[in-house]
PDB file of N, CA and C in Angstrom:
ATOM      1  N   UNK A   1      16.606 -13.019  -2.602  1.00  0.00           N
ATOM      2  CA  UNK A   1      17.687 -12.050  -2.580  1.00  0.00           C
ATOM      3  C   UNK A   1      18.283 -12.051  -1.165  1.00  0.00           C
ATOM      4  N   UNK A   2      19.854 -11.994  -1.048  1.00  0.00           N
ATOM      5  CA  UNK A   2      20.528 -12.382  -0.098  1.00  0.00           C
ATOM      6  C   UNK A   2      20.163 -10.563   0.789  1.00  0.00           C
ATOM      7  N   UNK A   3      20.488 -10.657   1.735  1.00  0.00           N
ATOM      8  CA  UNK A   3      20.526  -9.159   2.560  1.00  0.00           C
ATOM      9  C   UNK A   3      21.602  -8.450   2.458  1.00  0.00           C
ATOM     10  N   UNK A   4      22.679  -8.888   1.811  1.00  0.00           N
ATOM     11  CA  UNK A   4      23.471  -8.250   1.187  1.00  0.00           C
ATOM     12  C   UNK A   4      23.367  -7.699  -0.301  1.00  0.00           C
ATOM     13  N   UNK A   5      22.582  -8.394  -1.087  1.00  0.00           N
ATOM     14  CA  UNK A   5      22.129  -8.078  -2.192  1.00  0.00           C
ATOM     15  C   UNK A   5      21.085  -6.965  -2.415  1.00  0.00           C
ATOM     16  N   UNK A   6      20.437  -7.158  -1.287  1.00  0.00           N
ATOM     17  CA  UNK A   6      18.898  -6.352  -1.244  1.00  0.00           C
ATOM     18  C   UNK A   6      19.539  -4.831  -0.344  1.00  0.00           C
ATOM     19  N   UNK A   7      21.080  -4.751   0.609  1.00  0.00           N
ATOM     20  CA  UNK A   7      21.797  -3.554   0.462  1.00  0.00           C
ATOM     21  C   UNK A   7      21.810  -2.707  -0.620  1.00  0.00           C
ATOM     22  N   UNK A   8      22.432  -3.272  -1.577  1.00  0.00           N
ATOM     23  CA  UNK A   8      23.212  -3.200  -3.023  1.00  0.00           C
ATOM     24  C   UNK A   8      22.086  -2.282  -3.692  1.00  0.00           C
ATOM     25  N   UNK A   9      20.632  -3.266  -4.092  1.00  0.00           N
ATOM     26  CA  UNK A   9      20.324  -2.988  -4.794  1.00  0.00           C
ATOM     27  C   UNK A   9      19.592  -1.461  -4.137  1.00  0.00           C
ATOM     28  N   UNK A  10      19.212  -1.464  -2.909  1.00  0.00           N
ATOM     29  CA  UNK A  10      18.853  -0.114  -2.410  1.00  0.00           C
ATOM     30  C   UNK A  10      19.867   1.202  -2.287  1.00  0.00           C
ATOM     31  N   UNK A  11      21.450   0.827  -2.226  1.00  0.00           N
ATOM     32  CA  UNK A  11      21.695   1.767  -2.690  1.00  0.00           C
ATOM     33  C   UNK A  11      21.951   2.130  -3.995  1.00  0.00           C
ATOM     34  N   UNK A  12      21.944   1.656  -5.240  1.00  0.00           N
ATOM     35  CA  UNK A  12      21.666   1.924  -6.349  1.00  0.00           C
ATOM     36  C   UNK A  12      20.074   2.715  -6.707  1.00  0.00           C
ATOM     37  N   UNK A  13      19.167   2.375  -6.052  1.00  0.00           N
ATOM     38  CA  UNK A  13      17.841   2.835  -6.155  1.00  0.00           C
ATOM     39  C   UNK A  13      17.551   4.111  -5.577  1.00  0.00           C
ATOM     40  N   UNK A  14      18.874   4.432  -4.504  1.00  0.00           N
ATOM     41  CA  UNK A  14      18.592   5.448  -3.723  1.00  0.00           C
ATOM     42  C   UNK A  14      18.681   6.594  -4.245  1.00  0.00           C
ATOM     43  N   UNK A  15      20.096   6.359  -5.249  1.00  0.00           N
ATOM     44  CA  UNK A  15      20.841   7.525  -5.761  1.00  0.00           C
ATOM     45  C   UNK A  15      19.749   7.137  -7.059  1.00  0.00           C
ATOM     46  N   UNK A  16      19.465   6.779  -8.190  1.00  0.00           N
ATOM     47  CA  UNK A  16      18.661   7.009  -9.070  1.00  0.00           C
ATOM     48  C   UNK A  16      16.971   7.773  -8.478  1.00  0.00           C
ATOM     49  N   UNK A  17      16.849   7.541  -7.241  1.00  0.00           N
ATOM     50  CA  UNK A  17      15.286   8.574  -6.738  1.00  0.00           C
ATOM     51  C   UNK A  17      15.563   9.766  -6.984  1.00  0.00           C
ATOM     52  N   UNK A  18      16.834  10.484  -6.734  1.00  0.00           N
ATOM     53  CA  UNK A  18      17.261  11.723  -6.519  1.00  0.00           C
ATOM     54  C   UNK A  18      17.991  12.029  -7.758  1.00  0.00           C
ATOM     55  N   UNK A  19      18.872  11.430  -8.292  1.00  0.00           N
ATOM     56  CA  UNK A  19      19.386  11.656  -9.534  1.00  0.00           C
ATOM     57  C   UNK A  19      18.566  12.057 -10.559  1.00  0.00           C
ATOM     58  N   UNK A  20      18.785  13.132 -11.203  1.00  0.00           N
ATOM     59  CA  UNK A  20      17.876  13.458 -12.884  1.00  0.00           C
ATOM     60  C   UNK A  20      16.854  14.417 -12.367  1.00  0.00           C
ATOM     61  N   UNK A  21      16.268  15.316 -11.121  1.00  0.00           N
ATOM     62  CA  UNK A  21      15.570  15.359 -11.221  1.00  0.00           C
ATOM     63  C   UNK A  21      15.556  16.811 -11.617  1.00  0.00           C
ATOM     64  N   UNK A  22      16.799  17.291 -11.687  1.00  0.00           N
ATOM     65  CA  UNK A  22      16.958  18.574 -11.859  1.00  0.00           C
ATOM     66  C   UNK A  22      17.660  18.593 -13.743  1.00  0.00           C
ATOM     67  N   UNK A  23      17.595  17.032 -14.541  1.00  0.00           N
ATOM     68  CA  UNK A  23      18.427  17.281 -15.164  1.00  0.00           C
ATOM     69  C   UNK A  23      18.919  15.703 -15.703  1.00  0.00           C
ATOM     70  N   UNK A  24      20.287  15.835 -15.925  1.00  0.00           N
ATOM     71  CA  UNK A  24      21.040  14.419 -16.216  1.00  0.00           C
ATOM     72  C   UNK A  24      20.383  13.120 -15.287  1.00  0.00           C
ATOM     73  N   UNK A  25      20.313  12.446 -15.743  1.00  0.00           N
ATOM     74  CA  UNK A  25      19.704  11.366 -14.490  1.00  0.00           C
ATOM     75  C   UNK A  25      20.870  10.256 -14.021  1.00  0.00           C
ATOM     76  N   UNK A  26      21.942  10.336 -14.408  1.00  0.00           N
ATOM     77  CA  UNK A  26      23.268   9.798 -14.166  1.00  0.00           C
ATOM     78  C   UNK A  26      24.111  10.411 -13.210  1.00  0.00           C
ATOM     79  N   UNK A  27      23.672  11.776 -12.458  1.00  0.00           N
ATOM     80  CA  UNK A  27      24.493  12.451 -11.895  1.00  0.00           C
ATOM     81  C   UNK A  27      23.169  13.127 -11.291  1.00  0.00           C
ATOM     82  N   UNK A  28      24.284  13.658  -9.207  1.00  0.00           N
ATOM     83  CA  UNK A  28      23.486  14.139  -8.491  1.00  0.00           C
ATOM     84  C   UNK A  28      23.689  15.785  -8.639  1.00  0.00           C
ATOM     85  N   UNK A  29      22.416  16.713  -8.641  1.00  0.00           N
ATOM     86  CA  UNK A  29      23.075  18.117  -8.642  1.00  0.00           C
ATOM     87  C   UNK A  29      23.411  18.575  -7.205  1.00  0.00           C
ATOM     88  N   UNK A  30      24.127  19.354  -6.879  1.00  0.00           N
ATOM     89  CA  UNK A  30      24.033  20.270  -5.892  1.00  0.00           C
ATOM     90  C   UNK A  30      22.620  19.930  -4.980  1.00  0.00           C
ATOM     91  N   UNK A  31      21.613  20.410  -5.467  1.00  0.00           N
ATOM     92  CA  UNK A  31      20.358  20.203  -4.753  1.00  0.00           C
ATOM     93  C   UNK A  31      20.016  19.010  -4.764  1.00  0.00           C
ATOM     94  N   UNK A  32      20.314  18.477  -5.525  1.00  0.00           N
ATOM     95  CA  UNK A  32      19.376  16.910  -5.280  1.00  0.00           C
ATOM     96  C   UNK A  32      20.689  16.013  -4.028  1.00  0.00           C
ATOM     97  N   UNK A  33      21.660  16.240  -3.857  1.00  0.00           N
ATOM     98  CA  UNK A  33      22.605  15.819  -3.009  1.00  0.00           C
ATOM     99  C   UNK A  33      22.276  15.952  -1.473  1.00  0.00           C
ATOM    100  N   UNK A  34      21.682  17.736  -2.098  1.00  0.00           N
ATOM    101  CA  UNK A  34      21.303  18.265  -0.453  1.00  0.00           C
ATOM    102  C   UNK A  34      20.080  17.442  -0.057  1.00  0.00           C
ATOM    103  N   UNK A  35      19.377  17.008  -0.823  1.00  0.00           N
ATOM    104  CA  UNK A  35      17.928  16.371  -0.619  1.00  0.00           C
ATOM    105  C   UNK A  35      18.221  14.920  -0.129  1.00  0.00           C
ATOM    106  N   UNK A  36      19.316  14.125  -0.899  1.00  0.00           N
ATOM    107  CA  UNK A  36      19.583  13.105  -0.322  1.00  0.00           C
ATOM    108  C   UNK A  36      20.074  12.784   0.928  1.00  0.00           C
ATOM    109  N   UNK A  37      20.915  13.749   0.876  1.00  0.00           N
ATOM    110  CA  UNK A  37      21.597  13.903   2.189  1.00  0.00           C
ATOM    111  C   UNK A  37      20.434  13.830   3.706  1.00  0.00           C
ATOM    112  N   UNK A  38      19.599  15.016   3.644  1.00  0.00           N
ATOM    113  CA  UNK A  38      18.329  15.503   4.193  1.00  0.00           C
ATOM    114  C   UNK A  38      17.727  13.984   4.338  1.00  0.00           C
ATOM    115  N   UNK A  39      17.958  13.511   3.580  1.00  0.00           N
ATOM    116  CA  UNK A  39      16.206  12.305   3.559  1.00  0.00           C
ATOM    117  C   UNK A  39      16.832  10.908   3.983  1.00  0.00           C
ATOM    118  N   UNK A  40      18.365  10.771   3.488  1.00  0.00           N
ATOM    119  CA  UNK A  40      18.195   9.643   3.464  1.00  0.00           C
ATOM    120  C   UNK A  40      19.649   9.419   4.778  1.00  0.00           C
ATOM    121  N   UNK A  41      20.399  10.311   4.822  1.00  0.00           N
ATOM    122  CA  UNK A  41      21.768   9.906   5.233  1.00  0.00           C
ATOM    123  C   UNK A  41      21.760  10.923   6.539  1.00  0.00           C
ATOM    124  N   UNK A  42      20.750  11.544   6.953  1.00  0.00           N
ATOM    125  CA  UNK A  42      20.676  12.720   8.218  1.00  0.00           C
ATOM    126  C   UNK A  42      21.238  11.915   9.441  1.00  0.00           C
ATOM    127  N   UNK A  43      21.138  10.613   9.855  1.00  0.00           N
ATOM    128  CA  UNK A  43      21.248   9.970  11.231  1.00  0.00           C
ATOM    129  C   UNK A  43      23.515  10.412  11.180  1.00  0.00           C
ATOM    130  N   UNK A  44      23.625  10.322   9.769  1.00  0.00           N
ATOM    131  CA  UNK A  44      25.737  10.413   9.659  1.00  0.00           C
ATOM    132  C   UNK A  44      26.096  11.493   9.304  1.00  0.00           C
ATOM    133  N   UNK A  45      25.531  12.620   8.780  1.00  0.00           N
ATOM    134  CA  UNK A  45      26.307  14.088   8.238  1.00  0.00           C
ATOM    135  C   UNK A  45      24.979  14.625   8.681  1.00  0.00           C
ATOM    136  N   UNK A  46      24.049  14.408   9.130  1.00  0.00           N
ATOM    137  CA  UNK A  46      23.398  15.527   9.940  1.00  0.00           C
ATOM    138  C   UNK A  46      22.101  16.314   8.830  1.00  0.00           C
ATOM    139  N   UNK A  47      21.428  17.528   9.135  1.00  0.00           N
ATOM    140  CA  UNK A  47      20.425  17.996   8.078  1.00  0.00           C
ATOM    141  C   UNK A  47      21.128  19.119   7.722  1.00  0.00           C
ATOM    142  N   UNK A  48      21.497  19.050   6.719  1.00  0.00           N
ATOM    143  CA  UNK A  48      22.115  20.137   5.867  1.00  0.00           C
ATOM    144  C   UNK A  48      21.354  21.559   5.995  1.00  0.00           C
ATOM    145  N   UNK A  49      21.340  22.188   6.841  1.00  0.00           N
ATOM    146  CA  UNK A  49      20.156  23.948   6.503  1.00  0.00           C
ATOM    147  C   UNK A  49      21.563  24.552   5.825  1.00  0.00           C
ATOM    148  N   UNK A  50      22.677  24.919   5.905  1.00  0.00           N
ATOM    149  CA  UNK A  50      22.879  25.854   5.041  1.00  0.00           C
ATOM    150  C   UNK A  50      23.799  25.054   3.656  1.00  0.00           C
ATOM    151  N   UNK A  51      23.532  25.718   2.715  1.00  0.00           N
ATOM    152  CA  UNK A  51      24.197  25.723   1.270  1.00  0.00           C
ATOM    153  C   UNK A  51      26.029  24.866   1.565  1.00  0.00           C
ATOM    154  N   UNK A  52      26.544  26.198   2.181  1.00  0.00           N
ATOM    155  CA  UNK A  52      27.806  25.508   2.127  1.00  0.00           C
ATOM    156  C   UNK A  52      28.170  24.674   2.940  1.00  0.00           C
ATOM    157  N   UNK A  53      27.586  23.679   3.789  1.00  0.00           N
ATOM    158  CA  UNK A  53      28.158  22.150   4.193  1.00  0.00           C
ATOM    159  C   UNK A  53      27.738  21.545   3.078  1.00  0.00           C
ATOM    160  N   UNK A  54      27.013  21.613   2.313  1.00  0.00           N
ATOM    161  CA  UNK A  54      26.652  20.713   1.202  1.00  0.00           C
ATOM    162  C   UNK A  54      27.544  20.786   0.174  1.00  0.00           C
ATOM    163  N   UNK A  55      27.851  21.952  -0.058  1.00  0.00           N
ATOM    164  CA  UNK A  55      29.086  22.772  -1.358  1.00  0.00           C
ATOM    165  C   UNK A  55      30.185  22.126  -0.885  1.00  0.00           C
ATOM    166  N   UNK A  56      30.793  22.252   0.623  1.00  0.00           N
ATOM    167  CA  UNK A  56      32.010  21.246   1.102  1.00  0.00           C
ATOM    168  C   UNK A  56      31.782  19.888   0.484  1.00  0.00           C
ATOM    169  N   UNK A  57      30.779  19.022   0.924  1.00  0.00           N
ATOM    170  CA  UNK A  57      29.961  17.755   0.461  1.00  0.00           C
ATOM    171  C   UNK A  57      30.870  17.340  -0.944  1.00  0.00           C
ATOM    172  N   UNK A  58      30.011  18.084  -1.675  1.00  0.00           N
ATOM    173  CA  UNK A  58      29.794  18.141  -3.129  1.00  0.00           C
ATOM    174  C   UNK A  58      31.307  18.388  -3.783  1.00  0.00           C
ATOM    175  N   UNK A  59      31.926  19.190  -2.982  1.00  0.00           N
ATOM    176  CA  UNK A  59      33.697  19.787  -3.899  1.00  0.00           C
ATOM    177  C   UNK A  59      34.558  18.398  -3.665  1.00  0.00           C
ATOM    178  N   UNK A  60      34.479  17.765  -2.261  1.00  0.00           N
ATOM    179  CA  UNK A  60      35.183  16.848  -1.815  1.00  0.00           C
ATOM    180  C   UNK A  60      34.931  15.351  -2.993  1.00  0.00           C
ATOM    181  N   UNK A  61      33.661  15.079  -2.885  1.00  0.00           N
ATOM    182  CA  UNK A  61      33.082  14.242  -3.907  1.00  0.00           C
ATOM    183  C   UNK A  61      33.029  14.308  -5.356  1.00  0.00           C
ATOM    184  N   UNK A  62      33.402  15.202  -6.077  1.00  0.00           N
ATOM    185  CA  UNK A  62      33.259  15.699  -7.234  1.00  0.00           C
ATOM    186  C   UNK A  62      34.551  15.469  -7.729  1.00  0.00           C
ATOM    187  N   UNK A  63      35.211  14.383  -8.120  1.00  0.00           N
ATOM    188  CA  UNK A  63      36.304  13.837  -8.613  1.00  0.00           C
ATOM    189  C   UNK A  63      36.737  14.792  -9.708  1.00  0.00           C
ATOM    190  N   UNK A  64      35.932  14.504 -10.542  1.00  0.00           N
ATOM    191  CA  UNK A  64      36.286  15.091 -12.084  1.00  0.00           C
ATOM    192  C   UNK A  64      35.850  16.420 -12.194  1.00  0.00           C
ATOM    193  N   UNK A  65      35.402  17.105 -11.393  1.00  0.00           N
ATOM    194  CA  UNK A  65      35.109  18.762 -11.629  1.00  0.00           C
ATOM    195  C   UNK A  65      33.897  19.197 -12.380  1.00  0.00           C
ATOM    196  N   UNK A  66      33.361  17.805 -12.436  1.00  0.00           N
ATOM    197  CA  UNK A  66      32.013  18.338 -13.658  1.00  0.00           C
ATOM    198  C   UNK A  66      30.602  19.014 -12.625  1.00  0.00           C
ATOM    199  N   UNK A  67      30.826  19.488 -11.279  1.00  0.00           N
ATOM    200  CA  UNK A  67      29.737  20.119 -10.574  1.00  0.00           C
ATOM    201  C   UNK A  67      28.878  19.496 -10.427  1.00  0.00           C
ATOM    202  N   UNK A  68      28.819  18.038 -10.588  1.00  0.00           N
ATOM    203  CA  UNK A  68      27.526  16.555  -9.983  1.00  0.00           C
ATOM    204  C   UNK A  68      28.650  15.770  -9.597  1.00  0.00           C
ATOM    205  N   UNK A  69      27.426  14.705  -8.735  1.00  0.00           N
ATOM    206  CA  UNK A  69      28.543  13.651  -8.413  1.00  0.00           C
ATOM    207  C   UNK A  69      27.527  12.307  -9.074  1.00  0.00           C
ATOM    208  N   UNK A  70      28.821  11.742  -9.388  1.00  0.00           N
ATOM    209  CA  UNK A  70      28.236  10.605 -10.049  1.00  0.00           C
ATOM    210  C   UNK A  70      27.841   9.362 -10.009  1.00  0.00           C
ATOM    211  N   UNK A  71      27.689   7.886  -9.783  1.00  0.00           N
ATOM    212  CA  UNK A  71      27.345   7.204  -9.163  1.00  0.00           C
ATOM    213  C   UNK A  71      28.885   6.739  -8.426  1.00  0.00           C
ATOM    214  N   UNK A  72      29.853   7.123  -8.962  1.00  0.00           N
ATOM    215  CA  UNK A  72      31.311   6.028  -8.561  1.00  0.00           C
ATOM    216  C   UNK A  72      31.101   7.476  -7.460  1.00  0.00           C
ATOM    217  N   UNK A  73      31.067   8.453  -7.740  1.00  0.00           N
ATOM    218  CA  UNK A  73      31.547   9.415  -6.283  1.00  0.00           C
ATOM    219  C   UNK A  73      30.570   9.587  -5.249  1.00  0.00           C
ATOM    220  N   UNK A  74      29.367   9.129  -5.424  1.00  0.00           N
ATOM    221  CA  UNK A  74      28.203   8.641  -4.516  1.00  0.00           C
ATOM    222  C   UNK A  74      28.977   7.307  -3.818  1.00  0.00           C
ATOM    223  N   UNK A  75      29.405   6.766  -4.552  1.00  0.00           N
ATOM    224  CA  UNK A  75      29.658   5.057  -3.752  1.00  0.00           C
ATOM    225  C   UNK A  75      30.619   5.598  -3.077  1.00  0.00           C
ATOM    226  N   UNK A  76      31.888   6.523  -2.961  1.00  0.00           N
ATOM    227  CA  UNK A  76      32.723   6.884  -2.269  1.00  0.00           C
ATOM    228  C   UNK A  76      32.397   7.328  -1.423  1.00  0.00           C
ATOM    229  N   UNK A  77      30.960   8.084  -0.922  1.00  0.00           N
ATOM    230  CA  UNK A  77      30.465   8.515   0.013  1.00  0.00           C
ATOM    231  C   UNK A  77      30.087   7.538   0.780  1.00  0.00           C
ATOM    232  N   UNK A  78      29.083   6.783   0.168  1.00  0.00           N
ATOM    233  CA  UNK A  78      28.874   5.494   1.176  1.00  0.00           C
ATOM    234  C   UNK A  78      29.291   4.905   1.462  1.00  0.00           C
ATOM    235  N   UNK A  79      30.313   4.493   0.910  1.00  0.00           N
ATOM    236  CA  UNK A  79      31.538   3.430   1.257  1.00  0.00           C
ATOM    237  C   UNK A  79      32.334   4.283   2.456  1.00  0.00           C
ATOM    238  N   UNK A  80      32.852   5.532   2.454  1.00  0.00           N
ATOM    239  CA  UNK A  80      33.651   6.306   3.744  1.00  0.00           C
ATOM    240  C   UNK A  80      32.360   5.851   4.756  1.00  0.00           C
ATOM    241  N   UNK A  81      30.914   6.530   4.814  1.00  0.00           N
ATOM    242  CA  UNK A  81      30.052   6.418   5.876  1.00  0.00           C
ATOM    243  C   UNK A  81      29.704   4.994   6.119  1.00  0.00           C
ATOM    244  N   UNK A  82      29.997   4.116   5.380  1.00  0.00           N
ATOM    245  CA  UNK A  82      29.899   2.470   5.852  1.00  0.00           C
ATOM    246  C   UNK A  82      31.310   2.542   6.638  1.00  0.00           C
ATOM    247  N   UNK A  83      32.436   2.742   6.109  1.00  0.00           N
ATOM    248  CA  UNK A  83      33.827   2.867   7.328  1.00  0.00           C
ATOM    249  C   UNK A  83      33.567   3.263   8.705  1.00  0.00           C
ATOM    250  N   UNK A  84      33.093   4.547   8.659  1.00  0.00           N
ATOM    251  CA  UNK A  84      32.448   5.510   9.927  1.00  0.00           C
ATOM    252  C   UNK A  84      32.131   4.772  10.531  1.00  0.00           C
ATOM    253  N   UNK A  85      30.817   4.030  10.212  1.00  0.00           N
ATOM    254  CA  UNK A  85      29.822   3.178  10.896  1.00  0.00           C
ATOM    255  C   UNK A  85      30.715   2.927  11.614  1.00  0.00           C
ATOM    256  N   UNK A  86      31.150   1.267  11.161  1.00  0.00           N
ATOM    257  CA  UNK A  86      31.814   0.518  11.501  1.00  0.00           C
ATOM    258  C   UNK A  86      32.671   0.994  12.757  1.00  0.00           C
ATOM    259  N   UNK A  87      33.566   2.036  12.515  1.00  0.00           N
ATOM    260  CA  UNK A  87      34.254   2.063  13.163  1.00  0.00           C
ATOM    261  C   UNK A  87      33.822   2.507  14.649  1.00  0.00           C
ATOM    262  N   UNK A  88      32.891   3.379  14.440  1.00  0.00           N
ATOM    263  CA  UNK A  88      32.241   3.851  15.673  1.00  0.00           C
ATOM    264  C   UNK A  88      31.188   2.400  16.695  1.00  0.00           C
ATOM    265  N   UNK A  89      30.923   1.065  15.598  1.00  0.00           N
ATOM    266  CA  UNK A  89      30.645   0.231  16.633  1.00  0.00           C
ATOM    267  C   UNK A  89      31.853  -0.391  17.149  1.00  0.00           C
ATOM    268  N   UNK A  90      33.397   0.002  16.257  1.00  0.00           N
ATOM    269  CA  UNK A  90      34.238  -0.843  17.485  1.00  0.00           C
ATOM    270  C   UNK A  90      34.777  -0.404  18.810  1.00  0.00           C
ATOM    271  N   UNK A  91      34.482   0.760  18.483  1.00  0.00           N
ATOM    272  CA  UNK A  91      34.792   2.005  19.644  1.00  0.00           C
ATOM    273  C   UNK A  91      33.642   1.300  20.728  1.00  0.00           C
ATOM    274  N   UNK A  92      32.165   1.202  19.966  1.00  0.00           N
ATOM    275  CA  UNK A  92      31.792   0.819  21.595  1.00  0.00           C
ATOM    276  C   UNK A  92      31.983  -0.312  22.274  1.00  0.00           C
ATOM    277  N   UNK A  93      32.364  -1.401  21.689  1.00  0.00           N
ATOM    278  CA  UNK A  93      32.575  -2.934  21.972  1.00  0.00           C
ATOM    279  C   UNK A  93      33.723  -1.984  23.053  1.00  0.00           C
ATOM    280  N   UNK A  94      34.679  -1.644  22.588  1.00  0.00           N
ATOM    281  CA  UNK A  94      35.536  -1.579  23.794  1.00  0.00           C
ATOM    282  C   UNK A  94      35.587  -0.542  25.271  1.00  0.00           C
TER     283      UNK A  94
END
């Protein structure tokens, strides 16, 4: 498996650890978002302690209004914080 592949497949694995556990397993709740967030993504949005940075999180991501986010609005997250990245190493090159 290429290291681009073995990306891929970890973030697919990431969001299914946390997904379902409150429920649907296709979609993140509220809490299980905050948990991901917490565990896996703390070094780019930080540790969530109160409710509503996560509720911001969650409204912004929540395309369709159904109160989870789903795997396409998870990838929108990672995909903006893969941008971030990026952009913040071209800032230091210069």
């Amino acid at each position: 498996m290429s290291q681009l592949e073995g990306a891929m497949a970890t973030i697919v694995s990431v969001f299914y650890k946390y997904a379902g556990k409150e429920g649907n397993q296709q979609t993140l709740s509220n809490v299980e978002l905050k948990d991901l967030i917490k565990n896996e993504l703390s070094k780019y949005l930080g540790n969530p302690k109160d409710q509503g940075s996560v509720d911001a999180i969650m409204k912004k991501l929540d395309d369709n209004k159904d109160g989870q986010v789903d795997f396409n609005e998870y990838l929108v997250l990672i995909g903006a914080i893969t941008m971030l990245s990026n952009a913040m190493k071209d800032q230091k090159k210069k």
